[in-house]
N, C-alpha and C. Protein backbone atom coordinates (compact mmCIF):
# COMPACT_ATOMS: atom_id res chain seq x y z
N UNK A 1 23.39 224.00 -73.07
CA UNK A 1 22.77 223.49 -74.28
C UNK A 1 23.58 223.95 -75.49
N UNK A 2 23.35 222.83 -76.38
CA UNK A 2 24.29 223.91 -78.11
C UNK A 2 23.38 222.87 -79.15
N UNK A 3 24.13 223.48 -80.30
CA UNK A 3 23.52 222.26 -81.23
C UNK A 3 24.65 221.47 -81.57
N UNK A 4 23.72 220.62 -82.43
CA UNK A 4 24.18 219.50 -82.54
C UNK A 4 23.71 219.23 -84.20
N UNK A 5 24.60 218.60 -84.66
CA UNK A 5 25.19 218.07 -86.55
C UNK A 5 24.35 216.70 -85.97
N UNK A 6 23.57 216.35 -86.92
CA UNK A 6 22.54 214.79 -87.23
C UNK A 6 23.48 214.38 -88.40
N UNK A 7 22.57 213.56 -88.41
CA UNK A 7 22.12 212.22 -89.57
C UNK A 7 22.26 212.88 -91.29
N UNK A 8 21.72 213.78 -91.35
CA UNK A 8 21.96 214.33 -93.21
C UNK A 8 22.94 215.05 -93.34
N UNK A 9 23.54 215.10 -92.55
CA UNK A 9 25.21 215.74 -92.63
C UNK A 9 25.98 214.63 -93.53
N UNK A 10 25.65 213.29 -92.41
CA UNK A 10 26.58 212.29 -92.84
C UNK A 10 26.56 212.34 -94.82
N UNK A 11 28.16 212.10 -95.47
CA UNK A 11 27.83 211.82 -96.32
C UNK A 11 27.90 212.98 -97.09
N UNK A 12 27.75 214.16 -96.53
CA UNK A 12 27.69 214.98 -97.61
C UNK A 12 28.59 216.37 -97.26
N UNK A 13 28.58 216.86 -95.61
CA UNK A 13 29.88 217.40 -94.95
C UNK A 13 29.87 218.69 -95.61
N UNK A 14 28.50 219.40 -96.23
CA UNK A 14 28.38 220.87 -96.76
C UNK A 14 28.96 221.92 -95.25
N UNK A 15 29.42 222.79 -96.08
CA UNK A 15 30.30 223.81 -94.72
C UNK A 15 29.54 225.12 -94.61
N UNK A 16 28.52 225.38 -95.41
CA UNK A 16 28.08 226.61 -94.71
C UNK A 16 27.64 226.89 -93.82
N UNK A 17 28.13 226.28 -93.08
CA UNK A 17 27.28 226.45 -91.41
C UNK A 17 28.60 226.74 -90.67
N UNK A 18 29.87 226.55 -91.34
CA UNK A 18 31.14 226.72 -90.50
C UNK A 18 31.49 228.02 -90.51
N UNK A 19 30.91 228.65 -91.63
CA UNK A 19 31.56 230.02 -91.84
C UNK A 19 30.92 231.08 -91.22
N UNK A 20 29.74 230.85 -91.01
CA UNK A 20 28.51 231.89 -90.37
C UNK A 20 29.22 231.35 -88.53
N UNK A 21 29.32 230.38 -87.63
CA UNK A 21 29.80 230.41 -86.34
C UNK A 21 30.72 230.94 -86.14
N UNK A 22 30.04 232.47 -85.28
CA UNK A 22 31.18 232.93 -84.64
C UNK A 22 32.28 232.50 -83.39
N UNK A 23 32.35 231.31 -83.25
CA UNK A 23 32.89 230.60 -82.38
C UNK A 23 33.70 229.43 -82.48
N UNK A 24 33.95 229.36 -83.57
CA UNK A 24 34.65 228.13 -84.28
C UNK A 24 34.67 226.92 -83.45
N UNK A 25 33.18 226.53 -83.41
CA UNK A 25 32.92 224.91 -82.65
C UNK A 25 32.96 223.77 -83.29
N UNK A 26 33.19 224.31 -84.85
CA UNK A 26 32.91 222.97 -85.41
C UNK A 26 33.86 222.40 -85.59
N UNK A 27 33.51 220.76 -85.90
CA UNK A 27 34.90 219.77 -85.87
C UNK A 27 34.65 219.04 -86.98
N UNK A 28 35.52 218.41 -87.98
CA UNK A 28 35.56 217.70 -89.44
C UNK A 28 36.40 216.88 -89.03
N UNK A 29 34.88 215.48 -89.39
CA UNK A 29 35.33 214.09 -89.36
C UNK A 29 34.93 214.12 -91.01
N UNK A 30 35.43 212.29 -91.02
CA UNK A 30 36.09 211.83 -92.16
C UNK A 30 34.41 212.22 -93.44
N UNK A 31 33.35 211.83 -92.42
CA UNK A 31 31.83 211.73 -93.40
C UNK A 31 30.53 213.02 -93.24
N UNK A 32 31.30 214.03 -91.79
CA UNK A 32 31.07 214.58 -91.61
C UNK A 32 30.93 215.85 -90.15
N UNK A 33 30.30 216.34 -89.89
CA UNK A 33 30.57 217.84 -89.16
C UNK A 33 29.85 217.60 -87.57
N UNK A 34 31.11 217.85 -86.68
CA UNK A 34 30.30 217.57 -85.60
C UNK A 34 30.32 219.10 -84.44
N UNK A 35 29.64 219.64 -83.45
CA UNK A 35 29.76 220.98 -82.83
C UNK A 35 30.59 220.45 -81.62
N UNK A 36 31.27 221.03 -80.96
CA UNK A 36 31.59 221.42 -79.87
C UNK A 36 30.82 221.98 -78.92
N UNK A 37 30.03 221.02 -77.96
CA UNK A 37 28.52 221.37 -77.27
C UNK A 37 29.54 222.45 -76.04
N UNK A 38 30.63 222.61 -75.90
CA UNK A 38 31.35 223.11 -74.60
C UNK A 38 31.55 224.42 -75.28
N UNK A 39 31.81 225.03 -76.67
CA UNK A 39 32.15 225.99 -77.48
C UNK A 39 30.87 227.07 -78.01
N UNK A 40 30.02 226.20 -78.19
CA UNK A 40 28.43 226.79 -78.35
C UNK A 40 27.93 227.73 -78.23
N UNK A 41 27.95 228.79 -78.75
CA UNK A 41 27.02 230.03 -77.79
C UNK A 41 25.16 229.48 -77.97
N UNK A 42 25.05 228.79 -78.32
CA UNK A 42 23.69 228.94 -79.17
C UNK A 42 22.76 230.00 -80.20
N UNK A 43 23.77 230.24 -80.82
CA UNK A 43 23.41 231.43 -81.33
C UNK A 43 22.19 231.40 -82.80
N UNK A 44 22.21 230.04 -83.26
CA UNK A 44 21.26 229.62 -84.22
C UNK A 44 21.87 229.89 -85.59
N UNK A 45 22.91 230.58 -85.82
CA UNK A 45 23.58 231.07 -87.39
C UNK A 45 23.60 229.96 -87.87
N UNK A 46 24.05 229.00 -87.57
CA UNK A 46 24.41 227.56 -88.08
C UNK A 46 23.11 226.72 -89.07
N UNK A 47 22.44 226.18 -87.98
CA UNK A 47 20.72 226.02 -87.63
C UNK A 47 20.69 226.45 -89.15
N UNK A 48 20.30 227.71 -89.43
CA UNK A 48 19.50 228.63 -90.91
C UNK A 48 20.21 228.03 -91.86
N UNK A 49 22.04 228.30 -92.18
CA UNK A 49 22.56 228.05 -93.33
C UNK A 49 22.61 226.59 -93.99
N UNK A 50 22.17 225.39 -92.64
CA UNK A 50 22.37 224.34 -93.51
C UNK A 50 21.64 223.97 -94.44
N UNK A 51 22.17 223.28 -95.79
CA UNK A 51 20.87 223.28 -96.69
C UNK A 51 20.29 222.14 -96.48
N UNK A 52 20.69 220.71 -95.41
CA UNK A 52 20.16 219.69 -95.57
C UNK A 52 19.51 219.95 -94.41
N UNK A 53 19.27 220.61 -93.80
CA UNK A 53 18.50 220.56 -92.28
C UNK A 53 19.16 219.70 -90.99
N UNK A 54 20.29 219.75 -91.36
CA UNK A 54 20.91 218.48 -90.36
C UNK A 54 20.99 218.55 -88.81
N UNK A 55 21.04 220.34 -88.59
CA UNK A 55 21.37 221.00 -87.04
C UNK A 55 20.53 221.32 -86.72
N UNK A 56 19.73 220.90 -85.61
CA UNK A 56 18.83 221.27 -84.39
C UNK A 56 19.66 221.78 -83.02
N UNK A 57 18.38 222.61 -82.59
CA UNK A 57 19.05 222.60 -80.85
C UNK A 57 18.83 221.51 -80.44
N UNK A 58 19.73 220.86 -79.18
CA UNK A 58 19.73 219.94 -78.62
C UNK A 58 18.34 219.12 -78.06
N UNK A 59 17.91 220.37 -77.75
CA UNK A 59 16.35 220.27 -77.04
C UNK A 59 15.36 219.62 -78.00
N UNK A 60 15.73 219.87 -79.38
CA UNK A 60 14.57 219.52 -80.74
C UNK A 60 15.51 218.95 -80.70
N UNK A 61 16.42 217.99 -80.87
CA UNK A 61 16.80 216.72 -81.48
C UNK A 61 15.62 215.70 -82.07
N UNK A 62 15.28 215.54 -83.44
CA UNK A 62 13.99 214.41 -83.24
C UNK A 62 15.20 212.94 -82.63
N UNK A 63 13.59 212.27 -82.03
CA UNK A 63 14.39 210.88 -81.37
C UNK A 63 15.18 210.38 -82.11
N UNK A 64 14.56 209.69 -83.36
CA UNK A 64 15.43 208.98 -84.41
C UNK A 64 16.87 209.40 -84.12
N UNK A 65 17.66 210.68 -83.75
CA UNK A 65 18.58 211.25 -83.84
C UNK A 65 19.19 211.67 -82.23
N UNK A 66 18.32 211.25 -81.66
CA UNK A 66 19.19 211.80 -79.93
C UNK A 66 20.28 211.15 -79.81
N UNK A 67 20.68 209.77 -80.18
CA UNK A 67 22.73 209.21 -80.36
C UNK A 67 23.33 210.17 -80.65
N UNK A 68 23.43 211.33 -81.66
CA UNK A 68 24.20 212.03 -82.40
C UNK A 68 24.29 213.41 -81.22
N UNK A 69 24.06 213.85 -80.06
CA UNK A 69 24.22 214.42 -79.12
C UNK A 69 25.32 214.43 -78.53
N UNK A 70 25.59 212.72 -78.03
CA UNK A 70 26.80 212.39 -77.35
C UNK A 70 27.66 212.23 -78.38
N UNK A 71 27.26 212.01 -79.80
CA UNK A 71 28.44 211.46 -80.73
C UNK A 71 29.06 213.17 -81.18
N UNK A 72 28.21 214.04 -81.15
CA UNK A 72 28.91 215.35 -81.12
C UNK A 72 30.04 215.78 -80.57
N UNK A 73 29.28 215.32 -79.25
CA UNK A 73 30.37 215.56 -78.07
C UNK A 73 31.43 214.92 -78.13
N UNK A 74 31.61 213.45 -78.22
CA UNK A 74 32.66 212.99 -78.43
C UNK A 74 33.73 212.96 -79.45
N UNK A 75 33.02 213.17 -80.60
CA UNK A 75 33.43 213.49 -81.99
C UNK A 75 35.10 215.17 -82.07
N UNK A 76 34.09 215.79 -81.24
CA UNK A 76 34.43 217.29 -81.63
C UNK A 76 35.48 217.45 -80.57
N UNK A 77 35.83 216.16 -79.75
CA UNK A 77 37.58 216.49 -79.25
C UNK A 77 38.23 215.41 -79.75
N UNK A 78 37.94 214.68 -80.60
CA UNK A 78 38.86 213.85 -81.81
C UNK A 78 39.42 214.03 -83.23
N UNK A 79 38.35 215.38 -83.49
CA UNK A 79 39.14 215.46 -84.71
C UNK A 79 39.28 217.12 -84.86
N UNK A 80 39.73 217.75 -85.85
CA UNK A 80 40.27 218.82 -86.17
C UNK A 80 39.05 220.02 -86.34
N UNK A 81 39.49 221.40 -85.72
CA UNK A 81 38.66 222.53 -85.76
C UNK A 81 38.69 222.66 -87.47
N UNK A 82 37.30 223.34 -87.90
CA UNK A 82 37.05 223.87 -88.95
C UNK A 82 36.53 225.27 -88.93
N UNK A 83 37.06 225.97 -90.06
CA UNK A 83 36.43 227.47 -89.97
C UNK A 83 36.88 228.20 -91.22
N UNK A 84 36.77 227.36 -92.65
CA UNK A 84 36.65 227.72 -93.56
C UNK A 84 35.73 226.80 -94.80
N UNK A 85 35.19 227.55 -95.51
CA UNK A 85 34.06 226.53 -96.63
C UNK A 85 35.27 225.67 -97.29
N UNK A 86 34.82 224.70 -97.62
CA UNK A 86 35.48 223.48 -98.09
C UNK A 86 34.68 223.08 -99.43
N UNK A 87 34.60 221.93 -99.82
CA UNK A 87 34.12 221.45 -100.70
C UNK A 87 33.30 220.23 -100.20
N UNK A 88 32.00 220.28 -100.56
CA UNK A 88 31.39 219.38 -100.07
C UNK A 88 31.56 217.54 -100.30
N UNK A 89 30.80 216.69 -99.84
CA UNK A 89 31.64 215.34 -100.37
C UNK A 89 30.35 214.72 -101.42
N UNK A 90 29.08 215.41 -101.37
CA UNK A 90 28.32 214.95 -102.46
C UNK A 90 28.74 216.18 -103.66
């Protein structure tokens, strides 16, 4: 199990959730932040710092949002590791 980056990410791509993982799972696409479900410890640091609420555990995914599971997964061996705050895109 790991978490997983939703729906209020998109669009806005805030990074404090990159800097608190001690595991550098996360991956930066063009609109926004996806985990590395294979990298994961589940450790929840992530989860707390976001300010839009975007990361659940996998297990709480609400429905509206269970696509963004596999799009994690697929996402986070296409584009580039992140592991420093950036600038957000809103």
């Amino acid at each position: 199990m790991s978490y997983v980056v939703t729906a209020p990410c998109f669009g806005c791509k805030y990074t404090d959730c990159v800097i608190v993982c001690p595991c550098e799972c996360f991956h930066e696409g063009e609109q926004m932040l996806y985990i590395d479900p294979d990298q994961c410890i589940d450790c929840d640091a992530c989860r707390i710092e976001c300010p839009v609420e975007a990361i659940f555990h996998e297990d709480e995914v609400p429905e509206k949002w269970r696509e963004f599971i596999a799009l994690n997964r697929e996402m986070s061996v296409k584009t580039p590791s992140i592991t420093e705050k950036q600038t957000p895109l809103v």
